[in-house]
N, C-alpha and C. Protein backbone atom coordinates (compact mmCIF):
# COMPACT_ATOMS: atom_id res chain seq x y z
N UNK A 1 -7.86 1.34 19.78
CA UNK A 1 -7.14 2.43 19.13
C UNK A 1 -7.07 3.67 19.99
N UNK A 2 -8.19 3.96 21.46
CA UNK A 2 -7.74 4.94 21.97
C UNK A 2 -6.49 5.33 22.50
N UNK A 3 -5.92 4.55 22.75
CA UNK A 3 -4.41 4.76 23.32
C UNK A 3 -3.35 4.35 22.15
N UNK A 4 -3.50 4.97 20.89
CA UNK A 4 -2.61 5.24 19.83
C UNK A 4 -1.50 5.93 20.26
N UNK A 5 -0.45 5.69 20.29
CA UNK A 5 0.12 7.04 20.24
C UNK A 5 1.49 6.93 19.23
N UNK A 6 1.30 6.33 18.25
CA UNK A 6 2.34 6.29 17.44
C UNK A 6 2.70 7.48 16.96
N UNK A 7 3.95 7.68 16.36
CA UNK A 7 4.49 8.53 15.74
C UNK A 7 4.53 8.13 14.35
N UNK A 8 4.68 9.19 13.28
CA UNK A 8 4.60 8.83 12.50
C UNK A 8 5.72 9.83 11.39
N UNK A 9 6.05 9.25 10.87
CA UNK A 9 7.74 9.95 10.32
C UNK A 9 8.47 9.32 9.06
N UNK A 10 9.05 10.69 8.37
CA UNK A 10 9.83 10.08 7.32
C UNK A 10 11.21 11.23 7.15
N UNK A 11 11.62 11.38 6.28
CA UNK A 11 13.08 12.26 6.73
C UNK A 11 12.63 14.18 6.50
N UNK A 12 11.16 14.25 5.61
CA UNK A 12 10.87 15.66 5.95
C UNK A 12 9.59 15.90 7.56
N UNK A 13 9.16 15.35 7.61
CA UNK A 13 7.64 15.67 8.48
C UNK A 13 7.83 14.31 9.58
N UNK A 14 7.52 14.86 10.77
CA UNK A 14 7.18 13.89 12.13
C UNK A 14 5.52 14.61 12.57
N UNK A 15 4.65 13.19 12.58
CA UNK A 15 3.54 13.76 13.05
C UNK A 15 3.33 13.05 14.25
N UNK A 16 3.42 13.82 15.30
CA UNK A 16 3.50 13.21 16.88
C UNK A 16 2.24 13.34 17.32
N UNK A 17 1.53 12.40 18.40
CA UNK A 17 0.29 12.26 19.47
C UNK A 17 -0.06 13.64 19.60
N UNK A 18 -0.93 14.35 19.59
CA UNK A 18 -1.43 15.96 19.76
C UNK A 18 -1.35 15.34 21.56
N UNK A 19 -0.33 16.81 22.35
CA UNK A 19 -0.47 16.77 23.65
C UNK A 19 -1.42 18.18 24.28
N UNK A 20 -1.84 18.04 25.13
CA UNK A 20 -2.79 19.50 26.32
C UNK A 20 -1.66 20.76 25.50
N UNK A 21 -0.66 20.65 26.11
CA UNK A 21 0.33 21.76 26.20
C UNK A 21 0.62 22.29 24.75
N UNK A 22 0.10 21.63 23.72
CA UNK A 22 0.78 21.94 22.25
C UNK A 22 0.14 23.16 21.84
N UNK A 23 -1.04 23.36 22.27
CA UNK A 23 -1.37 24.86 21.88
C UNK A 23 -0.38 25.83 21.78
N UNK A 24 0.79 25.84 23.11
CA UNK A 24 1.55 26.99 23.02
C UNK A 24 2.13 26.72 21.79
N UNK A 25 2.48 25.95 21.32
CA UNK A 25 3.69 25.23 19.98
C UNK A 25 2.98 26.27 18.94
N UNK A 26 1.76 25.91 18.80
CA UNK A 26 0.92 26.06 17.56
C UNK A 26 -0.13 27.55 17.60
N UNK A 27 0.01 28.31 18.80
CA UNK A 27 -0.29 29.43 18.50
C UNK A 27 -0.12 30.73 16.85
N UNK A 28 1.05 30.63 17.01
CA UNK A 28 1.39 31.62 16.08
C UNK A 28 0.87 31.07 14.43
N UNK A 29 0.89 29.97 13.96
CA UNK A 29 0.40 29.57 13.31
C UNK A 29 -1.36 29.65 13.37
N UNK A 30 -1.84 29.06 14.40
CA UNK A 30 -3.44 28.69 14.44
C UNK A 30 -3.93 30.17 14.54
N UNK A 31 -3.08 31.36 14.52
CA UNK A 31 -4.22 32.62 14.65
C UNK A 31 -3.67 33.36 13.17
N UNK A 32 -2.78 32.76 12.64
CA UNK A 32 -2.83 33.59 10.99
C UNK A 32 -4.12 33.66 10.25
N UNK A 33 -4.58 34.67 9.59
CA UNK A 33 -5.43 35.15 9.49
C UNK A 33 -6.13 34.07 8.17
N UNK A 34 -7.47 33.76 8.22
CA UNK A 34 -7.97 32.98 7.23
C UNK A 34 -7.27 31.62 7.11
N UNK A 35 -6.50 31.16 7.92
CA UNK A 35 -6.13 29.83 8.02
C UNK A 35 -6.83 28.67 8.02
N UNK A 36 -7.74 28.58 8.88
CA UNK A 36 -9.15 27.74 8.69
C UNK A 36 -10.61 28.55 8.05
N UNK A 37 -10.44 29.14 7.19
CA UNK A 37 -11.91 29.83 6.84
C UNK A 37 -12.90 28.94 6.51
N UNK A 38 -12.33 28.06 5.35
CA UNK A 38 -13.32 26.75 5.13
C UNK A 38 -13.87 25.40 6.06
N UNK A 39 -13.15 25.74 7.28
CA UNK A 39 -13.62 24.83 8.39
C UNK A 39 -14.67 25.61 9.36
N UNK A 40 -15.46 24.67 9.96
CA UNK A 40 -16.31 25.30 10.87
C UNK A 40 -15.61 25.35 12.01
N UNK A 41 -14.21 25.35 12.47
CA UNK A 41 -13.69 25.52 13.88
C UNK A 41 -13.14 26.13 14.36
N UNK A 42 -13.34 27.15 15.10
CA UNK A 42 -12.58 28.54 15.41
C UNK A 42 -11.51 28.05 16.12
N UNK A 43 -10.17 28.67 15.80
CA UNK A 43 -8.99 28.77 16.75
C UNK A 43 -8.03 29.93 16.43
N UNK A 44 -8.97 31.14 17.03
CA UNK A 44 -8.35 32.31 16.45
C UNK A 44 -7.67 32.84 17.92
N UNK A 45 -8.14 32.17 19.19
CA UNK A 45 -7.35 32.82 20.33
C UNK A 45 -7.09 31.77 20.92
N UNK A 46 -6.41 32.12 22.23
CA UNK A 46 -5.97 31.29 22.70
C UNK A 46 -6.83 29.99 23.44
N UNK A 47 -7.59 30.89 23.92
CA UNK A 47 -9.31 30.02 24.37
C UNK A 47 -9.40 28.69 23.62
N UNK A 48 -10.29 29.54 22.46
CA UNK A 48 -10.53 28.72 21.51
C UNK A 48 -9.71 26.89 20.89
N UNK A 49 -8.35 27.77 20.89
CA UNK A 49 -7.35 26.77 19.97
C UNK A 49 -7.18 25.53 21.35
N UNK A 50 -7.24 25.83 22.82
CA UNK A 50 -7.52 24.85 23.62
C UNK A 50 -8.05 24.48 23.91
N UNK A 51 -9.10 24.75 23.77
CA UNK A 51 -10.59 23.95 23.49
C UNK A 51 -10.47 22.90 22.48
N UNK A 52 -10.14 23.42 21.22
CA UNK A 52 -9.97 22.43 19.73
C UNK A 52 -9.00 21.22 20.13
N UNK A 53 -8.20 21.50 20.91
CA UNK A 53 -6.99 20.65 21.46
C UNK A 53 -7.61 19.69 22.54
N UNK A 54 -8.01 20.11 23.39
CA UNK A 54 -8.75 19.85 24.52
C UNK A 54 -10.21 18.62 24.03
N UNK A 55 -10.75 18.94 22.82
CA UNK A 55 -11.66 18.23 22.28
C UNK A 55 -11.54 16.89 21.81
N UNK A 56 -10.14 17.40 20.66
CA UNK A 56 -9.57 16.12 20.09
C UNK A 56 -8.63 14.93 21.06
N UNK A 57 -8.35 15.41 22.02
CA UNK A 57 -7.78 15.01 23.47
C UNK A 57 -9.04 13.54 23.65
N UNK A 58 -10.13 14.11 23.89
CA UNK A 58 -11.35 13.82 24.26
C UNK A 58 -12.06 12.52 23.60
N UNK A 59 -11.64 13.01 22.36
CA UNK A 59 -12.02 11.90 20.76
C UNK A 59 -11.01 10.96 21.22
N UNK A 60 -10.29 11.34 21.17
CA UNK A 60 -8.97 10.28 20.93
C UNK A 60 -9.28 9.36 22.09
N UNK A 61 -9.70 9.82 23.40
CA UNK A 61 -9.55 8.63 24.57
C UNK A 61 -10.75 7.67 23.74
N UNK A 62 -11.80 8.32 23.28
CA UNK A 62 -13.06 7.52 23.35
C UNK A 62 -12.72 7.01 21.93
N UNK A 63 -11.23 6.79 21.42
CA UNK A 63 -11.48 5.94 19.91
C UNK A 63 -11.55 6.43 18.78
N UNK A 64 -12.57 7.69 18.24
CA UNK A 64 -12.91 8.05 17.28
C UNK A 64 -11.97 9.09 16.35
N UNK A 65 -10.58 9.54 17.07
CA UNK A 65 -9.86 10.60 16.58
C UNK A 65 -8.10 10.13 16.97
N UNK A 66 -7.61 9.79 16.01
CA UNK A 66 -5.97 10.58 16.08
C UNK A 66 -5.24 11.47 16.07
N UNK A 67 -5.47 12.75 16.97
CA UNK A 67 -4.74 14.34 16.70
C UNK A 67 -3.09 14.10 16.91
N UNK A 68 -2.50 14.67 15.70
CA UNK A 68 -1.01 15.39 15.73
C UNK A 68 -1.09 16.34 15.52
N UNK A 69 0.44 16.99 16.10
CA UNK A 69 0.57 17.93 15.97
C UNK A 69 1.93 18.20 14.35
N UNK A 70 1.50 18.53 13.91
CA UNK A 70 2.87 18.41 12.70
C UNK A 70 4.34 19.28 12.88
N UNK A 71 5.21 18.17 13.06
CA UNK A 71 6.89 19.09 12.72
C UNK A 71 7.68 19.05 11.61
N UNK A 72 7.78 20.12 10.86
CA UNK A 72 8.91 19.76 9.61
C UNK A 72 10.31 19.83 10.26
N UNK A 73 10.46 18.80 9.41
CA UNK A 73 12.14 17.98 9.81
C UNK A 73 13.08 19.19 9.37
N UNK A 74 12.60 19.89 8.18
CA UNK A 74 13.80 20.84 7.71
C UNK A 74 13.88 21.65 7.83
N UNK A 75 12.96 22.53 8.06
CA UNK A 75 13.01 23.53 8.69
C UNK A 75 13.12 24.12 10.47
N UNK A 76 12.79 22.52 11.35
CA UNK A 76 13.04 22.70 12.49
C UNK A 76 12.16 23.01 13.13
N UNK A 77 10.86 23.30 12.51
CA UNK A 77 9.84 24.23 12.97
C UNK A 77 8.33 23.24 13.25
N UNK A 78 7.65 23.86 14.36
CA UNK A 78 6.21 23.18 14.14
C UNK A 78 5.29 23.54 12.89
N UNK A 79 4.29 22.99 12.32
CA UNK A 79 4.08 23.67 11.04
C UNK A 79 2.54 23.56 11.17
N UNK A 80 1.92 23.01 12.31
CA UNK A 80 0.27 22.62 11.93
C UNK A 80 -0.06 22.13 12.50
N UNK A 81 -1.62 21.34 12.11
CA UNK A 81 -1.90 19.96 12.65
C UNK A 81 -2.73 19.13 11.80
N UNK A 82 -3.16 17.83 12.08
CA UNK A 82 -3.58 17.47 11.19
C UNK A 82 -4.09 15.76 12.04
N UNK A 83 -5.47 15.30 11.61
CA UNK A 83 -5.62 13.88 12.78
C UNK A 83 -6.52 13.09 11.69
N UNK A 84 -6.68 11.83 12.07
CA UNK A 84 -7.14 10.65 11.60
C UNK A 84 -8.96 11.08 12.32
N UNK A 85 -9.69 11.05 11.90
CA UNK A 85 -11.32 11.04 12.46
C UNK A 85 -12.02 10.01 12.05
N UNK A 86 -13.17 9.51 12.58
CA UNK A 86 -14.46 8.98 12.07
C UNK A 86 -14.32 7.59 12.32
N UNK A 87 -13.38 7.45 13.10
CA UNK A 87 -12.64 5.52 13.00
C UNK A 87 -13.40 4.68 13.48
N UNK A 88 -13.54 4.13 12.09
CA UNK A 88 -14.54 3.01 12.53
C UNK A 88 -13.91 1.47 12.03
N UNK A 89 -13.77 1.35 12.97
CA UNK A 89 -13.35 -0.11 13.06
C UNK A 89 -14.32 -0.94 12.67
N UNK A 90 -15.49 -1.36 12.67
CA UNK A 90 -15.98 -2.33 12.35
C UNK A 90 -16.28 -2.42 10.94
N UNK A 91 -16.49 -1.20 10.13
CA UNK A 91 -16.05 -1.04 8.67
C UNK A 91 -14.91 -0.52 8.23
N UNK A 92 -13.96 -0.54 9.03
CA UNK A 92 -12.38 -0.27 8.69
C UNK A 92 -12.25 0.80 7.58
N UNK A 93 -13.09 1.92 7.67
CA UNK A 93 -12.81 3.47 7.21
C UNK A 93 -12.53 4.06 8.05
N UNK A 94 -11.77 5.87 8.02
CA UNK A 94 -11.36 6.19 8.77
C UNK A 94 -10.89 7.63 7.68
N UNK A 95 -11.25 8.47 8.64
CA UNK A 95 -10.76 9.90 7.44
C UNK A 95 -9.78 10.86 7.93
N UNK A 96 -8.92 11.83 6.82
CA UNK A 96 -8.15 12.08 7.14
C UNK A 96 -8.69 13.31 7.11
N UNK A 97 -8.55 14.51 7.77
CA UNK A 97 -8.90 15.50 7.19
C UNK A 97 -8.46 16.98 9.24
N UNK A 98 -8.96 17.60 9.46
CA UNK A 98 -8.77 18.64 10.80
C UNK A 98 -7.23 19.27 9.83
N UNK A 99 -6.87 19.02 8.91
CA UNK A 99 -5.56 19.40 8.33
C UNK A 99 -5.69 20.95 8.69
N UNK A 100 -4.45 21.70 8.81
CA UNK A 100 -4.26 23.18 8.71
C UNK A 100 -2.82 23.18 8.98
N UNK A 101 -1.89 24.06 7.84
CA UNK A 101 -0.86 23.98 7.93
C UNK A 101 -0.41 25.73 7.98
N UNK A 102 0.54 26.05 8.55
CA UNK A 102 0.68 27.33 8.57
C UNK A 102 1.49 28.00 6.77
N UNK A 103 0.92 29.15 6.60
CA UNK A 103 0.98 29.35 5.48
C UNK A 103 2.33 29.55 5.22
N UNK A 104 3.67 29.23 6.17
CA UNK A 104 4.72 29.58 5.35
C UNK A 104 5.68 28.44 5.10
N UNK A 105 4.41 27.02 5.59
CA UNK A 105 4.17 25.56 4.50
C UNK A 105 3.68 24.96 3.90
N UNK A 106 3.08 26.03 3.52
CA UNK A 106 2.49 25.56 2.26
C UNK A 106 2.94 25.47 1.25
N UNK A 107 2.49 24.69 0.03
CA UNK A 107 3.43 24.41 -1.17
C UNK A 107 4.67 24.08 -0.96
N UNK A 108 4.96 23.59 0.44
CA UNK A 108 6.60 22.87 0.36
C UNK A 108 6.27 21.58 -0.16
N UNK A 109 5.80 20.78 0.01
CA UNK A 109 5.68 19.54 0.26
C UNK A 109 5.40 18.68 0.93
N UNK A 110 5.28 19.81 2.06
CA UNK A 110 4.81 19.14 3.57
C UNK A 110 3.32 18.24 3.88
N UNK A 111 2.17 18.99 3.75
CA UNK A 111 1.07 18.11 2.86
C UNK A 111 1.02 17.03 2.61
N UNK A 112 1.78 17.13 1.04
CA UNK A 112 1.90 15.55 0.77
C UNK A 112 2.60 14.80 1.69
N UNK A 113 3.76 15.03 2.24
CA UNK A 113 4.16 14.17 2.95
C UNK A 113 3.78 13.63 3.89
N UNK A 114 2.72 14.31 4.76
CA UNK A 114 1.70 13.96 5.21
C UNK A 114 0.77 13.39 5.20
N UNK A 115 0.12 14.05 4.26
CA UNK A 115 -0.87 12.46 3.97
C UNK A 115 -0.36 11.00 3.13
N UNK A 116 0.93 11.07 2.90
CA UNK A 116 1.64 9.47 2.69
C UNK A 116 1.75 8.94 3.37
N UNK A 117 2.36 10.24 4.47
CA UNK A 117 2.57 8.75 6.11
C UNK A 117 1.16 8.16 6.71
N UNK A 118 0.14 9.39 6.19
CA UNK A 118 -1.02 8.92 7.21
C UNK A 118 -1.80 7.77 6.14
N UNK A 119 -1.57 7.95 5.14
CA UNK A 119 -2.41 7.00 4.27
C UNK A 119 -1.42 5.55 4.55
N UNK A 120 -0.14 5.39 4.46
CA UNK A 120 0.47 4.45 4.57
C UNK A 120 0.28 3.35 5.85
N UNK A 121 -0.13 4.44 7.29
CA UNK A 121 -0.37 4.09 8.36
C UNK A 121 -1.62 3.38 8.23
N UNK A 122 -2.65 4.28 7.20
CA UNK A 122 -4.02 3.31 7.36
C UNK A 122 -4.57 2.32 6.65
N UNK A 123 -3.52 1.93 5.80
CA UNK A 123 -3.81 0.88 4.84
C UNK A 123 -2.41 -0.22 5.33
N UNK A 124 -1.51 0.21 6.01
CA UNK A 124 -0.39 -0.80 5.96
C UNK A 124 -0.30 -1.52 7.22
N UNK A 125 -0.81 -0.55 8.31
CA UNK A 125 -0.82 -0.44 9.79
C UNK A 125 -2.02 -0.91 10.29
N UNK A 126 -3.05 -0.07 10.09
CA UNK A 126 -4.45 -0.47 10.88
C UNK A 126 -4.91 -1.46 9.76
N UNK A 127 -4.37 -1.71 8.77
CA UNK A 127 -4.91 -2.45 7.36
C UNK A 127 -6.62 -1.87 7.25
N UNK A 128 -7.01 -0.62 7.57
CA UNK A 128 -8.45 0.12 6.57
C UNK A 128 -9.09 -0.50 5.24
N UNK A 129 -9.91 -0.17 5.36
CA UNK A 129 -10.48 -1.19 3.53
C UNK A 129 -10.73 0.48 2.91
N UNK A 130 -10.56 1.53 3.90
CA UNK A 130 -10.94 3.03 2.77
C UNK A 130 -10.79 3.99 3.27
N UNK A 131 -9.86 5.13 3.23
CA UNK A 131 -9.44 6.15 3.49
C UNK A 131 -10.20 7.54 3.00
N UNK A 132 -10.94 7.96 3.75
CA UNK A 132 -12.38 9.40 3.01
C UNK A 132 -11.34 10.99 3.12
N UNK A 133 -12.03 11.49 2.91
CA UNK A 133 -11.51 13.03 2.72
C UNK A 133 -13.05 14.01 3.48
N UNK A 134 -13.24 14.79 3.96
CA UNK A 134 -14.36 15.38 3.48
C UNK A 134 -13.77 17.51 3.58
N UNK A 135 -14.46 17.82 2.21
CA UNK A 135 -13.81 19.20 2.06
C UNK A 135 -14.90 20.20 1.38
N UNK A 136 -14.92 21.25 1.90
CA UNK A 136 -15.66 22.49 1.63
C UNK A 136 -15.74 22.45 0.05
N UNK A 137 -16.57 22.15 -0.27
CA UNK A 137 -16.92 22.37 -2.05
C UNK A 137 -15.81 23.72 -2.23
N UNK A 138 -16.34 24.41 -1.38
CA UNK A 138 -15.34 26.08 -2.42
C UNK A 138 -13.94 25.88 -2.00
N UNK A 139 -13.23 24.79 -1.19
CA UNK A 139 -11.92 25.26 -1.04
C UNK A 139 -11.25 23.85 -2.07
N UNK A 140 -10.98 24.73 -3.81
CA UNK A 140 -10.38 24.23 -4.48
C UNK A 140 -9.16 23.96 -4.32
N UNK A 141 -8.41 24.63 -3.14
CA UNK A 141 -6.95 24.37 -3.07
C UNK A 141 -7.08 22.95 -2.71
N UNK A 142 -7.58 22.34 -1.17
CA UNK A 142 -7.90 21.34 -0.83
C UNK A 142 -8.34 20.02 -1.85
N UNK A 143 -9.35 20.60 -2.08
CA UNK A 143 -9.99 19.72 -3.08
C UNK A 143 -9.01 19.25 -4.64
N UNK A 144 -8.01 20.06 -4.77
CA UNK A 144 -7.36 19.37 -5.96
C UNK A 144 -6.11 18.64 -5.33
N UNK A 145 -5.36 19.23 -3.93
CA UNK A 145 -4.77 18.61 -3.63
C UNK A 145 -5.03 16.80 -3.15
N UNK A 146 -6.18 16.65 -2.60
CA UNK A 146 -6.66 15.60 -2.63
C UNK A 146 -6.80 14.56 -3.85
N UNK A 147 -7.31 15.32 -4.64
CA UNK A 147 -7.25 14.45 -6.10
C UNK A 147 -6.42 14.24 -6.88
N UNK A 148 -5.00 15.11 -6.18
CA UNK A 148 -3.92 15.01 -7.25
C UNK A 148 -2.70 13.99 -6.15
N UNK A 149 -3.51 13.02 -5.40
CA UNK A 149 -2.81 12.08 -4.41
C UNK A 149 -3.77 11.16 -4.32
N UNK A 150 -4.54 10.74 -5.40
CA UNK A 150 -5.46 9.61 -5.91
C UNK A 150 -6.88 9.92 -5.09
N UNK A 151 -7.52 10.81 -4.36
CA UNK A 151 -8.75 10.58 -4.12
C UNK A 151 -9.84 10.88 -5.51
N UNK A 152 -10.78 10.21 -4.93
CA UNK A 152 -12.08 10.36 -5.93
C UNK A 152 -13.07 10.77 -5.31
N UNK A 153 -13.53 11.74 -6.48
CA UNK A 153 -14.71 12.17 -5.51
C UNK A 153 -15.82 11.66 -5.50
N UNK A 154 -16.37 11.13 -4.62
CA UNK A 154 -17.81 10.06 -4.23
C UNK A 154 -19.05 10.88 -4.30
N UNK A 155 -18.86 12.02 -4.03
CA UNK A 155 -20.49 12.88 -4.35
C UNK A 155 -20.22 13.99 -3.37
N UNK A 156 -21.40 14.80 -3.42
CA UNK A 156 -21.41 15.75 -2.27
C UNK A 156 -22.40 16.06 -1.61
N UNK A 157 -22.52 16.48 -0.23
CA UNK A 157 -23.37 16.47 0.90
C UNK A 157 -23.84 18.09 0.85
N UNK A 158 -24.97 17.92 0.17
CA UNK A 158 -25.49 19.50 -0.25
C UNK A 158 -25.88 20.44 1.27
N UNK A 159 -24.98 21.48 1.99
CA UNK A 159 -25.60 22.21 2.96
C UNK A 159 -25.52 21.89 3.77
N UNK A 160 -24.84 20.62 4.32
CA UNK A 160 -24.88 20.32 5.14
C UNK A 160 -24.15 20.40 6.40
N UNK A 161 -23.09 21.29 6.48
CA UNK A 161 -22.32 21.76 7.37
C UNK A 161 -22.59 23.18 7.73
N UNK A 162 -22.77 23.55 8.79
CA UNK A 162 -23.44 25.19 9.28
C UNK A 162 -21.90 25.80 9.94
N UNK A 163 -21.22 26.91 9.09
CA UNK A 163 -20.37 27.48 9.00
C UNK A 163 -20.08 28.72 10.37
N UNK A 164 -19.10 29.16 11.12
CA UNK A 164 -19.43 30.12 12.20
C UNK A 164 -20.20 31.17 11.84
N UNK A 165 -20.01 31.44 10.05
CA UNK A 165 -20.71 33.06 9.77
C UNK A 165 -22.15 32.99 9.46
N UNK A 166 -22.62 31.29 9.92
CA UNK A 166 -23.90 30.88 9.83
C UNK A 166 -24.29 30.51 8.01
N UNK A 167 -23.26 30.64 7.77
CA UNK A 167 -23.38 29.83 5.93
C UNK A 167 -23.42 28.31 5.98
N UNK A 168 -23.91 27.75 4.98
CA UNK A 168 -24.63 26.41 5.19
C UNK A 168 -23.60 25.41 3.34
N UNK A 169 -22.11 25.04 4.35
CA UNK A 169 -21.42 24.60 2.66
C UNK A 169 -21.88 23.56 2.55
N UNK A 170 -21.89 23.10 1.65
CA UNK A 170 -21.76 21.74 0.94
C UNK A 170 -20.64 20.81 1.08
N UNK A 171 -20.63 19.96 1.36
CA UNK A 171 -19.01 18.93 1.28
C UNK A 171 -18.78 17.79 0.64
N UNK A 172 -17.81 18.04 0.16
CA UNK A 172 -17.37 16.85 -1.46
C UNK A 172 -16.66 15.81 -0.27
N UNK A 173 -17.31 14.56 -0.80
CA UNK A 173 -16.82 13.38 -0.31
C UNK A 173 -15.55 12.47 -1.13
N UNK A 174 -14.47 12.59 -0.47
CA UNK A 174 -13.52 11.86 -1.74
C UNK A 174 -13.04 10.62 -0.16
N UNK A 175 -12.84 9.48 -1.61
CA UNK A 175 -11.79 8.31 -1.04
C UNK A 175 -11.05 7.49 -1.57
N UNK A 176 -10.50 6.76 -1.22
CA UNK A 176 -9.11 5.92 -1.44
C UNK A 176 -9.29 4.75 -1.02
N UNK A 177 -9.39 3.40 -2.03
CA UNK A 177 -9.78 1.99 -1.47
C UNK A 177 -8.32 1.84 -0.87
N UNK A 178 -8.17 0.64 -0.52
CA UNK A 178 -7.48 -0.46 -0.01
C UNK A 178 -6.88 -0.67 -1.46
N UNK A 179 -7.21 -1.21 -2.31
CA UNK A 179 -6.99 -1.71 -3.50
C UNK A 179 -6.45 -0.67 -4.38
N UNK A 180 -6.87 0.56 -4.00
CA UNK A 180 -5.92 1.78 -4.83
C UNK A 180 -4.28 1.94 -4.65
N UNK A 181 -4.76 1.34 -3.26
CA UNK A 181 -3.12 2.32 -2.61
C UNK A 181 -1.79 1.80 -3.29
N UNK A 182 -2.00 0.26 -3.50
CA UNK A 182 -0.61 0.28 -4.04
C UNK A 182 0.17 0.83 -5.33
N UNK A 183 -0.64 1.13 -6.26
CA UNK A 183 -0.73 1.72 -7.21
C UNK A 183 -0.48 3.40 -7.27
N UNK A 184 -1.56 3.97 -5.97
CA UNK A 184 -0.91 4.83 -5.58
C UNK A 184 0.37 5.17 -5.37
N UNK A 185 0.56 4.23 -4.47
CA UNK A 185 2.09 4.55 -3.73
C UNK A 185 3.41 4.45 -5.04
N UNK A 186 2.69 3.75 -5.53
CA UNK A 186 3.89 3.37 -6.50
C UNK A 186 4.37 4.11 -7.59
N UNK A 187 2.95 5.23 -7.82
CA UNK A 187 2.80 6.14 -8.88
C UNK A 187 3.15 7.65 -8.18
N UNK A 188 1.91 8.11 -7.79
CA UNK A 188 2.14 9.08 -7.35
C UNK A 188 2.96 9.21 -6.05
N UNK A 189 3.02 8.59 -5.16
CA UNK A 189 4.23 8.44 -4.23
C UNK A 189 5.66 7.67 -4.16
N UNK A 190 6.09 7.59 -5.48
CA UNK A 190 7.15 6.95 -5.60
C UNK A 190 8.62 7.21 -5.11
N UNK A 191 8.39 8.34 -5.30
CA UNK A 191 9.72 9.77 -4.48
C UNK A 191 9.94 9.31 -2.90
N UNK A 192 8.84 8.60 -1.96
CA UNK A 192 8.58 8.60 -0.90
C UNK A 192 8.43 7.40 0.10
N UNK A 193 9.10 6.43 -1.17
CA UNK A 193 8.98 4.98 -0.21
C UNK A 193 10.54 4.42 -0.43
């Protein structure tokens, strides 16, 4: 899987291979203010956000990460990013989550459309037996969007993530069998196949 480089696309959102150079794309977005607060990963300058790029670069050769970069189809515009982590092939899970979309896509739809293609990719494509989530207990936006696109939440990992401002969150574990998805797709993604 290190040398993934599929694309992945439907008539609103293309999520392409994250390249070195995409930082410039994704500047103006990755330094809006409070964009990642609930993540532990700074990409507030330019440094930083190529480093984050530069990292997932890194994952990806050695297997464990799929970084895109996200484009909305309708608006023309880059809008984010967002990658596959944790891939484990020999128990065929694999999580979706590094998501950050710039705030003037949010509540389009873009999101969801996103995680259809990527859920579709990992249950239809890599055939996965379980698709995870993992999200900051306090960021309810996240956390309902997840659940309102069939995840469940499996429990939570008390403290266990050490935050830049040195705060210690908790993280709710949600997932998605193999055996959910079609039901999924059929229900809540019906608009989309």
């Amino acid at each position: 899987m290190s040398n993934n480089q599929s694309i992945l696309e439907n008539n609103t959102v293309k999520l392409i291979p994250l390249q070195k150079n995409d930082a410039l794309l994704l500047e103006n977005i990755a330094f809006e203010k409070d964009l990642v607060y609930y993540s532990p990963t700074d990409i507030s300058t330019t440094g930083t956000l190529k480093n984050y790029i530069k990292q997932a670069l890194i994952n990806r050769e050695k297997g464990g990460e799929l970084p895109f970069i996200i484009f909305d189809k309708i608006n023309q515009q880059y809008a984010g990013s967002t990658r596959f982590g944790f891939i484990n092939t020999k128990n065929k899970t694999i999580h979706i989550g590094w998501t950050w979309i710039g705030k003037a896509f949010q509540g389009t739809g873009v999101n969801t459309h996103i995680k259809f293609l990527m859920l579709q990719y990992a249950f239809e494509t890599l055939v996965f037996e379980k698709v995870e989530f993992r999200i900051d207990e306090r960021n309810i936006r996240s956390r309902k969007a997840v659940e309102k696109i069939g995840g469940t939440l499996e429990g939570i990992l008390r403290k266990d993530t050490l935050m830049q401002d040195g705060f210690r969150r908790s993280t709710c574990c949600y997932g998605i069998l193999k055996e959910e998805w079609p039901k999924i797709k059929e229900t809540i993604f019906k608009d989309f196949t």
